[in-house]
Each structure stands twice: as C-alpha cells, then as structure tokens.
C-alpha atoms as a PDB file:
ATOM      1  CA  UNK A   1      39.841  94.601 180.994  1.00  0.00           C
ATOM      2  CA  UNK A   2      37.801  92.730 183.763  1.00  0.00           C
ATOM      3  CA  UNK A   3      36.435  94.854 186.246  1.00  0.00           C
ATOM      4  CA  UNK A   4      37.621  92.493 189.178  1.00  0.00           C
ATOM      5  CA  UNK A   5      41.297  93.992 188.169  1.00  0.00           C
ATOM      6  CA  UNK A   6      40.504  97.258 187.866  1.00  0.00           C
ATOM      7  CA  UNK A   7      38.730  97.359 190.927  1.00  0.00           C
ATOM      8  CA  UNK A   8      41.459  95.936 193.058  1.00  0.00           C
ATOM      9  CA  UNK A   9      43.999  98.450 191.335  1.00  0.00           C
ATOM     10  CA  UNK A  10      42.394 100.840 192.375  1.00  0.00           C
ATOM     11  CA  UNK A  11      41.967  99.141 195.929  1.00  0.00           C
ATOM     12  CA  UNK A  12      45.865  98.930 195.070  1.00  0.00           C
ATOM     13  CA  UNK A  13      46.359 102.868 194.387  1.00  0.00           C
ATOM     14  CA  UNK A  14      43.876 104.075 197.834  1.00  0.00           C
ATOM     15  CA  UNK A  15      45.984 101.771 200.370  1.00  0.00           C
ATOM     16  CA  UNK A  16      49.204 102.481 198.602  1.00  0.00           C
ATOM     17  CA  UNK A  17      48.149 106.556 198.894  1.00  0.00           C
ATOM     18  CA  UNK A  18      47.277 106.151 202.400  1.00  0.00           C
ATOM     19  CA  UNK A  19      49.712 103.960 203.576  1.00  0.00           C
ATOM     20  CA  UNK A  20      53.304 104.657 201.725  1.00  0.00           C
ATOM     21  CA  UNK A  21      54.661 101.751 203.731  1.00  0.00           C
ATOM     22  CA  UNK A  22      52.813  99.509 201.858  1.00  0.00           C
ATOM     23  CA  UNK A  23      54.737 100.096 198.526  1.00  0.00           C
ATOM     24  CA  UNK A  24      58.490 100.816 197.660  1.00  0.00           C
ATOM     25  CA  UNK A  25      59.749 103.539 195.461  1.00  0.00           C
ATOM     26  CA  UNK A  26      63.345 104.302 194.226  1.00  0.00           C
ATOM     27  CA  UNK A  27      63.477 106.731 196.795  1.00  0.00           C
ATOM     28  CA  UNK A  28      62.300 104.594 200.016  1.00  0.00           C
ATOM     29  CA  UNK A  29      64.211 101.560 198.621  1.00  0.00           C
ATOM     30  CA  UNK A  30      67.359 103.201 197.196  1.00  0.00           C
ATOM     31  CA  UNK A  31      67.347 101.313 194.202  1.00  0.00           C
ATOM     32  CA  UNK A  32      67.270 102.281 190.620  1.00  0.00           C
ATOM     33  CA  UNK A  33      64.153 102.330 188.837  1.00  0.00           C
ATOM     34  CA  UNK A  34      64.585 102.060 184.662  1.00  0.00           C
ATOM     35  CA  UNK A  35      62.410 104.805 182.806  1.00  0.00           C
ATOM     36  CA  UNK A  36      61.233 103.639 179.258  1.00  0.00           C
ATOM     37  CA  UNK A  37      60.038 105.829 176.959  1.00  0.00           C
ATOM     38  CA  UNK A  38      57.361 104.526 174.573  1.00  0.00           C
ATOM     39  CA  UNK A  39      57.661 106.891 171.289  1.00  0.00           C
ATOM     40  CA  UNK A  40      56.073 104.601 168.151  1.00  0.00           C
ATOM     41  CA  UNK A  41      53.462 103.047 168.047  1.00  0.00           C
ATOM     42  CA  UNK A  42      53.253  99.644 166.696  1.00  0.00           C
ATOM     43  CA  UNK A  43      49.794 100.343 165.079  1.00  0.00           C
ATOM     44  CA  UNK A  44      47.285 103.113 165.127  1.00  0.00           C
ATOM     45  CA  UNK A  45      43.781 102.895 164.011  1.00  0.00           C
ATOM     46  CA  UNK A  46      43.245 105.237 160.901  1.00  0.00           C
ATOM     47  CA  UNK A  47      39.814 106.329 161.968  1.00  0.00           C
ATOM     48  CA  UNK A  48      38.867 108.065 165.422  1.00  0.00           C
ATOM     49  CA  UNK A  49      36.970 107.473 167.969  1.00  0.00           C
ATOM     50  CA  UNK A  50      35.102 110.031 170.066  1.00  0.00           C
ATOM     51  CA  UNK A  51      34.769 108.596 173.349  1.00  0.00           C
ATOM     52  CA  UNK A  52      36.862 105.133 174.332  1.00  0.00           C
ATOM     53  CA  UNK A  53      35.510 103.459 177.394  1.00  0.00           C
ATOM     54  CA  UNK A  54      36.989 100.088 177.260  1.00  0.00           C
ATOM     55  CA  UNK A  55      38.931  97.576 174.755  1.00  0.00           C
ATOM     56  CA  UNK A  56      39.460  93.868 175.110  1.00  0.00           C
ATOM     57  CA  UNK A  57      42.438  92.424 172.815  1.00  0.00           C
ATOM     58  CA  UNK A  58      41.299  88.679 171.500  1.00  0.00           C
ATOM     59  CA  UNK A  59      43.893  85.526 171.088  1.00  0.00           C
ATOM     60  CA  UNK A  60      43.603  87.013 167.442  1.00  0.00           C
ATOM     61  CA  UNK A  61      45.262  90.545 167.701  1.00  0.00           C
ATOM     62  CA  UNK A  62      41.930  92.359 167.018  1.00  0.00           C
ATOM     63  CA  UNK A  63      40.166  94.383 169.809  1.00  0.00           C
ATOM     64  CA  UNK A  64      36.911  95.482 170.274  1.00  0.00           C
ATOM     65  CA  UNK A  65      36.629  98.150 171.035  1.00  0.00           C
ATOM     66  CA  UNK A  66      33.465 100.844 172.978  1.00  0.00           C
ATOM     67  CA  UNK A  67      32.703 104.247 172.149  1.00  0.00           C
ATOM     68  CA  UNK A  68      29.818 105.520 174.977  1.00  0.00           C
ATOM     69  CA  UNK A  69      29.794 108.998 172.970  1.00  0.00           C
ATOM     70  CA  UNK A  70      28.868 107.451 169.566  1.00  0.00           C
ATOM     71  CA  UNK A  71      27.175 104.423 171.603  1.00  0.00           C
ATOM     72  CA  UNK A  72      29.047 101.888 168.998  1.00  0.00           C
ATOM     73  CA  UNK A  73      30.915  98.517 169.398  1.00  0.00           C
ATOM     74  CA  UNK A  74      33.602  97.849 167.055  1.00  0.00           C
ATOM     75  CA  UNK A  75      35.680  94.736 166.600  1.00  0.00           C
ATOM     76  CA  UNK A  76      39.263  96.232 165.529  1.00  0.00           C
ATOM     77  CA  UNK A  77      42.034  94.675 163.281  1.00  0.00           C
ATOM     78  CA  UNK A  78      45.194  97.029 163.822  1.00  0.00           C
ATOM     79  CA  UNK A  79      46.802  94.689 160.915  1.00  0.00           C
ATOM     80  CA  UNK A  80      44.700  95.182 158.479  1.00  0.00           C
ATOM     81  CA  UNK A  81      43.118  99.034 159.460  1.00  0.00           C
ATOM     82  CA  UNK A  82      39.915  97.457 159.548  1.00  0.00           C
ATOM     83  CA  UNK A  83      36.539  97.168 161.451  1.00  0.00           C
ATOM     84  CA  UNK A  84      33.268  95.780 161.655  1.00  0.00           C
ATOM     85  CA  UNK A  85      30.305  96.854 163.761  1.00  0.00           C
ATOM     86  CA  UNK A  86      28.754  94.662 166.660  1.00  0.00           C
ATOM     87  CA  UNK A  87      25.578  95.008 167.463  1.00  0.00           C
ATOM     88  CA  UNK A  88      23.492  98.048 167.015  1.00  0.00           C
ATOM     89  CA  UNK A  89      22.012 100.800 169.114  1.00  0.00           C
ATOM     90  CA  UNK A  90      18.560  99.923 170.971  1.00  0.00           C
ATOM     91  CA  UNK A  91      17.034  97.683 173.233  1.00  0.00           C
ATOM     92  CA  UNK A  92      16.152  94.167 171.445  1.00  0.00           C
ATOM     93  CA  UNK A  93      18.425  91.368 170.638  1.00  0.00           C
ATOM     94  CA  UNK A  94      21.844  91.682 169.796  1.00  0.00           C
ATOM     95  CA  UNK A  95      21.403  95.594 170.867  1.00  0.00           C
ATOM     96  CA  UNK A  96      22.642  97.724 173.327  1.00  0.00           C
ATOM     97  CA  UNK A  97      21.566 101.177 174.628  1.00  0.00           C
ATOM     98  CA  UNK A  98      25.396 102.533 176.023  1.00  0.00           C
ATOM     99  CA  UNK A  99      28.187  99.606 176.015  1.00  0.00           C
ATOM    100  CA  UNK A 100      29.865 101.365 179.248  1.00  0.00           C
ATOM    101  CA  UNK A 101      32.407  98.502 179.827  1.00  0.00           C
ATOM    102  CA  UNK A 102      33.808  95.067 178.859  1.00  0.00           C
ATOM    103  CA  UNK A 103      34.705  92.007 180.568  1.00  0.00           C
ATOM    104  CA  UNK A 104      36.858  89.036 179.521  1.00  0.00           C
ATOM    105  CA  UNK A 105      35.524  85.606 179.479  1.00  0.00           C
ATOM    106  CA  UNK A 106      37.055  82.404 178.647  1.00  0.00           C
ATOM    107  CA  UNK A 107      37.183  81.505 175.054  1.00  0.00           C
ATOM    108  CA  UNK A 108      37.456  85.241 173.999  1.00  0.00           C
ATOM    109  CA  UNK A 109      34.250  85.146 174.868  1.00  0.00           C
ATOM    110  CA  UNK A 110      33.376  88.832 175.762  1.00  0.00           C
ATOM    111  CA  UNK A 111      30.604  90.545 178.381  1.00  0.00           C
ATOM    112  CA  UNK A 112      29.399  94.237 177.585  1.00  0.00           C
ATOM    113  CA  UNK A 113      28.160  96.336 180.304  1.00  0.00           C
ATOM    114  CA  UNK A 114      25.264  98.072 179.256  1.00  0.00           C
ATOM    115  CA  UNK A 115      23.719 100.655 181.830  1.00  0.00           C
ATOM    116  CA  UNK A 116      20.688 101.886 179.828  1.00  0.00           C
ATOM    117  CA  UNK A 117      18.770  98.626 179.625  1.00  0.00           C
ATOM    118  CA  UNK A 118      20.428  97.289 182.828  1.00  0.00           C
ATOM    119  CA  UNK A 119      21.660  94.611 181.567  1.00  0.00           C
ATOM    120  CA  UNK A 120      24.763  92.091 179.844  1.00  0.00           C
ATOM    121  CA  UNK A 121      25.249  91.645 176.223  1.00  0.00           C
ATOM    122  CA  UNK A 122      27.436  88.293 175.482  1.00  0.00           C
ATOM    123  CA  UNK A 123      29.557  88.892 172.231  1.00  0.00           C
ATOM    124  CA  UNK A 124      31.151  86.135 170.966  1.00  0.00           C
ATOM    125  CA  UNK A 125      34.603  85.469 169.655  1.00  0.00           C
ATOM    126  CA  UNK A 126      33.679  86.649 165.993  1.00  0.00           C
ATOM    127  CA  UNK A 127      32.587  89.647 167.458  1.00  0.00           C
ATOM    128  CA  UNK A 128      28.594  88.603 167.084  1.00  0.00           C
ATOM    129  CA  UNK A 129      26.592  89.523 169.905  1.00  0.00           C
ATOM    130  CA  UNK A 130      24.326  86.565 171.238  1.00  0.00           C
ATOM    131  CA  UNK A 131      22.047  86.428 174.400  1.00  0.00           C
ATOM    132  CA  UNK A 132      21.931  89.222 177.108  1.00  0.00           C
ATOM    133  CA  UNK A 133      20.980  88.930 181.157  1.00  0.00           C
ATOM    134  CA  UNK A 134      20.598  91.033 184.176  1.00  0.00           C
ATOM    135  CA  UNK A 135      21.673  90.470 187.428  1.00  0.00           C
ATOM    136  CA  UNK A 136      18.585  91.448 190.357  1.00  0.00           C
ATOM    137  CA  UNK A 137      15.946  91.879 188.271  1.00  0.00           C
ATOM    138  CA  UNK A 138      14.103  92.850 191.089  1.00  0.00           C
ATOM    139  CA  UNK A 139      13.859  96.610 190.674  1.00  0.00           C
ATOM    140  CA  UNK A 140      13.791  98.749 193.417  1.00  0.00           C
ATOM    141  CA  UNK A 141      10.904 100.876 194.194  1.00  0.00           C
ATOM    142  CA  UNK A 142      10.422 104.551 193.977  1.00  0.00           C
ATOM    143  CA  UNK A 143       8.816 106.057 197.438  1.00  0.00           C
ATOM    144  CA  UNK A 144       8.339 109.226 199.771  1.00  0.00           C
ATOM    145  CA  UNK A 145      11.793 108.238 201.087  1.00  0.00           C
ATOM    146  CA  UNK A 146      13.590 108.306 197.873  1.00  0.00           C
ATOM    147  CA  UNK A 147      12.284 111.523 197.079  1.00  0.00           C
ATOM    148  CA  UNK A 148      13.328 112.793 200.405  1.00  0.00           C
ATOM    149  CA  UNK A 149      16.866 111.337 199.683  1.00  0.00           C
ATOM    150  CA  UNK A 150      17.124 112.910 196.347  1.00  0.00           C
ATOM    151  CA  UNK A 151      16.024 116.490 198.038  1.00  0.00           C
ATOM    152  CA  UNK A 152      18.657 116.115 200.569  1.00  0.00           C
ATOM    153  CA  UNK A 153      21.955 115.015 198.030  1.00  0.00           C
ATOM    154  CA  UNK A 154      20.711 118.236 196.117  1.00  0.00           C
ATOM    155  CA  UNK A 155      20.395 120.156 199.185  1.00  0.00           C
ATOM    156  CA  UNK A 156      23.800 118.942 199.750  1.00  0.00           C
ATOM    157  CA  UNK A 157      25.616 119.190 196.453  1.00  0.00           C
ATOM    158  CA  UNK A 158      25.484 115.409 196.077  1.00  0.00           C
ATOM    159  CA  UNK A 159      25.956 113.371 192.938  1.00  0.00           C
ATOM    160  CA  UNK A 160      22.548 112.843 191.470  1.00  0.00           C
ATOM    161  CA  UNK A 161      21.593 114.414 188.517  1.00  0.00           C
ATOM    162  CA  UNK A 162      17.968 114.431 186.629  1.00  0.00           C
ATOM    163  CA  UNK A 163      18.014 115.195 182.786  1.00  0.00           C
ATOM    164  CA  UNK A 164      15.187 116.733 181.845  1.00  0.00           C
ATOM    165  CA  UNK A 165      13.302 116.287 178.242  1.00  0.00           C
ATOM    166  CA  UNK A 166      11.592 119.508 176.830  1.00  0.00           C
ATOM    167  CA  UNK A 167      10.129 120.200 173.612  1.00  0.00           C
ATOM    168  CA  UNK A 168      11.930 123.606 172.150  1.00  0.00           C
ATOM    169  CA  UNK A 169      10.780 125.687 169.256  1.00  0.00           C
ATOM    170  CA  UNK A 170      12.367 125.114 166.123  1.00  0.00           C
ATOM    171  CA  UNK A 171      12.822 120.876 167.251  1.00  0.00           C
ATOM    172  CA  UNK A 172      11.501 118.437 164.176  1.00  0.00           C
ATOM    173  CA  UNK A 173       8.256 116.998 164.321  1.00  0.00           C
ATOM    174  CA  UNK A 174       8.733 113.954 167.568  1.00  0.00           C
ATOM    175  CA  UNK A 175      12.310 115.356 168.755  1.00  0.00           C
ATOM    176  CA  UNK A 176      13.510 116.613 171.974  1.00  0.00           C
ATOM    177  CA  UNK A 177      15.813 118.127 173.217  1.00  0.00           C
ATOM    178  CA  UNK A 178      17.714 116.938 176.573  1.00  0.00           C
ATOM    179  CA  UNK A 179      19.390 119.725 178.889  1.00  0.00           C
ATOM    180  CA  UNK A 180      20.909 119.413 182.607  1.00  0.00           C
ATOM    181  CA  UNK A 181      21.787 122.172 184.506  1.00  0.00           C
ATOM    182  CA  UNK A 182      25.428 122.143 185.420  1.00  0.00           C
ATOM    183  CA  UNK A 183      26.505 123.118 189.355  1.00  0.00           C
ATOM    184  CA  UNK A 184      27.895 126.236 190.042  1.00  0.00           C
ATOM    185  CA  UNK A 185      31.653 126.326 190.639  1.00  0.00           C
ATOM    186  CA  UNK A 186      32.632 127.283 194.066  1.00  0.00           C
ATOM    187  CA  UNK A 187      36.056 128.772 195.036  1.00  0.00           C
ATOM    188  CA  UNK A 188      37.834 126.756 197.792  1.00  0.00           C
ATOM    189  CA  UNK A 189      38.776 128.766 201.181  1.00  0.00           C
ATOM    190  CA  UNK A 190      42.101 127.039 200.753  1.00  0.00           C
ATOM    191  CA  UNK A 191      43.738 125.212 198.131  1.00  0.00           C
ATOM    192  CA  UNK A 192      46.416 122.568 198.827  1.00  0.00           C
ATOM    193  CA  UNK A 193      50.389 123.667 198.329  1.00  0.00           C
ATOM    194  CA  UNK A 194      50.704 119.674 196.495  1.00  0.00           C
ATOM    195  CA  UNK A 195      48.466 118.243 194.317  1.00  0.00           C
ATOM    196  CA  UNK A 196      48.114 114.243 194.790  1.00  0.00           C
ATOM    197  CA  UNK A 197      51.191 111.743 193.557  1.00  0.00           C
ATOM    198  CA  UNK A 198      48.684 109.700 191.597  1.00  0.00           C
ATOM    199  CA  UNK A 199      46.361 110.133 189.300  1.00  0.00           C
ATOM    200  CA  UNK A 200      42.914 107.709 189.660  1.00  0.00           C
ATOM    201  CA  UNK A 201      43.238 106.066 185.969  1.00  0.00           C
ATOM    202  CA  UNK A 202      44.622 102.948 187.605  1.00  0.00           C
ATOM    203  CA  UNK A 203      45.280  99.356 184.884  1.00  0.00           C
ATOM    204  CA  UNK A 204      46.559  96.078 185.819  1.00  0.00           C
ATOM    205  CA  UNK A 205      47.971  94.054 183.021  1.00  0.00           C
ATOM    206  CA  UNK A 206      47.620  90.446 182.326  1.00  0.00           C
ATOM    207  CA  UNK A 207      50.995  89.768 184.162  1.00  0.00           C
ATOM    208  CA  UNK A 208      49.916  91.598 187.196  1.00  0.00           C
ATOM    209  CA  UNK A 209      51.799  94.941 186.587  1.00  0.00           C
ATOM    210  CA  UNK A 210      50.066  97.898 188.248  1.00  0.00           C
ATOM    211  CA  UNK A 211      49.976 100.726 186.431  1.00  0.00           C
ATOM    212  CA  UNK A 212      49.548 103.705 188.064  1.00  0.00           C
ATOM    213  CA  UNK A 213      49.057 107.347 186.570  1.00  0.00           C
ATOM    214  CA  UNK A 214      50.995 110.143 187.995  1.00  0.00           C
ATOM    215  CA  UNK A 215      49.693 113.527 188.084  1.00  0.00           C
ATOM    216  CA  UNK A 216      51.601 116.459 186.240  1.00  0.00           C
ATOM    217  CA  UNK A 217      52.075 119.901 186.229  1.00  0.00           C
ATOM    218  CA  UNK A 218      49.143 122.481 184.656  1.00  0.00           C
ATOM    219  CA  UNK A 219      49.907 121.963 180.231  1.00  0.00           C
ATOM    220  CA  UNK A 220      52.147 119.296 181.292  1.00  0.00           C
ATOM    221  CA  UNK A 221      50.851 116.760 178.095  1.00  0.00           C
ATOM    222  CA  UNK A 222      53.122 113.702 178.828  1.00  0.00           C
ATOM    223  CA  UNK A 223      51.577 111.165 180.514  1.00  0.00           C
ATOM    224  CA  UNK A 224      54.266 109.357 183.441  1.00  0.00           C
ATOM    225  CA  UNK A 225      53.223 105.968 184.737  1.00  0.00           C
ATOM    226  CA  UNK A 226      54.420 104.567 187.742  1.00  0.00           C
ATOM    227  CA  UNK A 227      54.702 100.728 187.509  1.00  0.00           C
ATOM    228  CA  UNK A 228      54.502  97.959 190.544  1.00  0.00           C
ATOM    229  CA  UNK A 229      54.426  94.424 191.210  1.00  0.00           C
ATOM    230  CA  UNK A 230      51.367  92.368 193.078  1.00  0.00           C
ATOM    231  CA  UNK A 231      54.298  92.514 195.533  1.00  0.00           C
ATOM    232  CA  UNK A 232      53.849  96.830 195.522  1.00  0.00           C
ATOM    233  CA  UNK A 233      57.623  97.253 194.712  1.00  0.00           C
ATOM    234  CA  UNK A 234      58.282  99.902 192.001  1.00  0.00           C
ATOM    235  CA  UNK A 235      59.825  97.940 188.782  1.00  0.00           C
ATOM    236  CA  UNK A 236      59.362 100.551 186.366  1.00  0.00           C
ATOM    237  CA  UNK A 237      58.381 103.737 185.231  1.00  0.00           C
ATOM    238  CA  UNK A 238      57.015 104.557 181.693  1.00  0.00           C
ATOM    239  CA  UNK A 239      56.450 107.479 179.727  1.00  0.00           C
ATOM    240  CA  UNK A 240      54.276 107.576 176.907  1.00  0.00           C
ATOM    241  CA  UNK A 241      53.840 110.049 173.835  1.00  0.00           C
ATOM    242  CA  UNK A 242      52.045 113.679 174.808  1.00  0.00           C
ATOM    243  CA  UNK A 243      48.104 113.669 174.801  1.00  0.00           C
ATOM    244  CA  UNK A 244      48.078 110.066 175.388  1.00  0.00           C
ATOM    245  CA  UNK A 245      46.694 107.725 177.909  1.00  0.00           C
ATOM    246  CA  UNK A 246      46.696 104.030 178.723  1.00  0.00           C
ATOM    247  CA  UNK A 247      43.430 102.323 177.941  1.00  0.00           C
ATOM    248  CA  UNK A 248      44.239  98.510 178.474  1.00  0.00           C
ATOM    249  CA  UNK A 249      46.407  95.859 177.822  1.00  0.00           C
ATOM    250  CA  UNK A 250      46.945  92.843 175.951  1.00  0.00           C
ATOM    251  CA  UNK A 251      49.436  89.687 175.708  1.00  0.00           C
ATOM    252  CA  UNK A 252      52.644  92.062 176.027  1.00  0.00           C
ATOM    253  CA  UNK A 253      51.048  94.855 174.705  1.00  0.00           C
ATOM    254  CA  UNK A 254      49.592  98.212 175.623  1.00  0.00           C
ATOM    255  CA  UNK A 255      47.109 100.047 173.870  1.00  0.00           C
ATOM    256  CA  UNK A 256      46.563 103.982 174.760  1.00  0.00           C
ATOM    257  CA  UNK A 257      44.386 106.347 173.493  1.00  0.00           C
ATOM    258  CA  UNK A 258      45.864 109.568 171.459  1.00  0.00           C
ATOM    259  CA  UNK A 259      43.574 112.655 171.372  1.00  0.00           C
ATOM    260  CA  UNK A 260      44.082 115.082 168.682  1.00  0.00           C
ATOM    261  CA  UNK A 261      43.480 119.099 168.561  1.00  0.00           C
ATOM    262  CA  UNK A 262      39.767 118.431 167.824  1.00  0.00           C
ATOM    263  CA  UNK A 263      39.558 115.865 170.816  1.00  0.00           C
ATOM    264  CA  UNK A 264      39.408 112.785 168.804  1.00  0.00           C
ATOM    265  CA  UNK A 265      41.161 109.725 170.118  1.00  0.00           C
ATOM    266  CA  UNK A 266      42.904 107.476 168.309  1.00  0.00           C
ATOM    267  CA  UNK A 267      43.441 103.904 169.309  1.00  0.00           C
ATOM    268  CA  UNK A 268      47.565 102.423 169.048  1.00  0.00           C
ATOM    269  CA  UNK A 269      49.647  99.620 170.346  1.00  0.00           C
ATOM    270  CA  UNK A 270      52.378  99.204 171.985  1.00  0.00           C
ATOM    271  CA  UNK A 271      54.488  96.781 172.612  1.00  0.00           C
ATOM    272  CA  UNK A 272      55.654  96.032 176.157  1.00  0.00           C
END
C-alpha cells in the first residue's frame, strides 16, 4: 500500500493512543459495534513465502507481491495459483538488492523501495521492471562527528547496528560469512500491570477504513482488529483466522498473511 497511508495510520493509531477523545469506541459511544469473523479464505497461494513485506493488488486481481528474506518480487495470480518473477537480485537494470516496500502509482503502475542500492525500481503493469531513481543523491559524508555519534548511540543502547564480514574456516573459496552481535536482554525494574490496547501493525484500506491491531493475551493466536472511519468512530471489529495477520488491501478485499508451524507464510484473500 502507499506509504503516505500507512504513515498517517499510524499518525492515526499515536494521537488516537494518546488522546482517547479523539476516537469513539462501543464503550465511550454506547453503541453497538458488529464483530465479523473472517474464517475462509477466498484464495490462498499454494507456495510460501518466507518473509512478506508488502503486496499491491492490480485492476487485474493479481498482486505482487515482496519477500525481503528471499530478496524476490513476484507478480501473483490467486486464480490461477500462479507466478512469475520480476526482476532479479543485484544492482543493474531491472535489479534490486532488498525490495523493502511498494507504492501504488497510477496506471497500476508500481514503485519498489529498495534500501540496498538506495534507490526506486518502476515495475510496470505486466509486472516488468523498467527504469530506477534516487531521491538526494547527494550522499552524506562520513566524519569525526559521525563516529562520535555512533560511539555515543552504542554507549547508549541506541539503534545502530554494524554487521561485520569475516572470513571463517571451513567458508568456500570467496565466501563470507556475516555475524552481528545481538544486545543483551535486560530485566525491567518494573513491568506495567496492562500491556498497550493496540498493536503498531496499523493498514488503511482504499475506502479509508483504519485498521488497527489489538494486542492479545501471551499464546493468544487470533488476531482482533479494531476498525474506524477517517471520522475515528469505531464501525467494526474483525477477527481473522489464528496465526494470521493483515498485510494489505485491495478493491473490497483483504489479503493476510498465514504462518505455518515451520514459520512460512502463506498469502490469502479475503473478501470484505
């Protein structure tokens, strides 16, 4: 789904967490919200996927579809059980190093996101990538106070991370081998009696529906979603299979992502 969407649901999801005046719910309004239970998919894609970042539905039916673990872009037909490959892995034409996200053009004209070269990767509406661009190509340079900055978040427990390549005994001939330390785990002083209503996996469907995630007990598989208007009035609330999760939407449809013992997803579709 666009980004511009996401990012303002989840704009949507801070002010309504901070701020419960903002939004109604069934309990502040008095009104009764309808629960509908999603149990069938309409289609699910025989073949998993290891790591779904985005999908984009085309005029079409088919979706394409990103895996950032497998670092492939798929064009989907859920009517037919088919797929065919866009692109390829690397860094020249048509190529991508990690297709992180999509964004919807006109046309079915689609825009991947790809972080390792730093750069946009147009794919076309028969699912053949074309041209790619970067916005600032002006890179930023590397200094005494960068390093000092990178010291201090680690000094800190911050968020940057350095990988590391090494060469480890046993490797073939011209491989290496990546490794990251992870951070150590610290026990809170105090942990909180509630946990937080809502979950941060926040969608907004083509109609404007906010879909909002909301958190469950500990081995609590069955994914509750909170639905509001542009408006922030509670219309709905929707409960979907166990081990699944919403993943985007299309023209009255929703497709989720359902994760098997082994951690494989599997892509279906709903209709809404």
């Amino acid at each position: 789904m666009p980004r511009t969407r996401r990012s303002r649901a989840y704009a949507f999801a801070a002010i309504a967490w901070s701020a419960g005046s903002v939004f109604s719910t069934p309990s502040q309004a008095g009104a009764q919200i309808s629960t509908r239970t999603l149990s069938r998919p309409e289609a699910e894609f025989r073949e998993p996927f290891s790591q779904v970042s985005a999908v984009r539905e085309l005029r079409n039916g088919r979706v394409l579809v990103t895996d950032v673990r497998d670092k492939i872009v798929q064009l989907v037909d859920l009517r037919t059980g088919s797929a065919v490959k866009v692109g390829r892995e690397g860094a020249g034409p048509g190529e991508y190093g990690l297709p992180m996200r999509l964004f919807a053009l006109p046309n079915d004209t689609t825009l991947i996101f790809d972080p390792i070269n730093g750069r946009y990767l147009y794919v076309g509406p028969d699912g053949k990538p074309g041209a790619t661009f970067r916005i600032g190509d002006d890179a930023v340079p590397s200094g005494a106070a960068e390093e000092e900055e990178y010291r201090e978040s680690s000094r800190t427990g911050g968020g940057i991370a350095i990988t590391r390549t090494t060469d480890q005994r046993g490797n073939e001939p011209g491989r290496n081998q990546q490794s990251a330390g992870a951070l150590p785990f610290e026990e809170p002083s105090e942990w909180p009696a509630v946990k937080p209503a809502f979950g941060t996996d926040v969608f907004v469907s083509p109609t404007g529906e906010i879909w909002v995630p909301r958190n469950r007990k500990a081995g609590d598989e069955t994914p509750v979603y909170d639905v509001f208007s542009l408006a922030g009035r509670q219309t709905a609330r929707v409960v979907l299979p166990r081990k699944t999760r919403v993943i985007g939407f299309g023209a009255g449809t929703v497709y989720t992502l359902r994760s098997d013992d082994d951690d494989l997803q599997y892509l279906q579709r709903f209709r809404v």
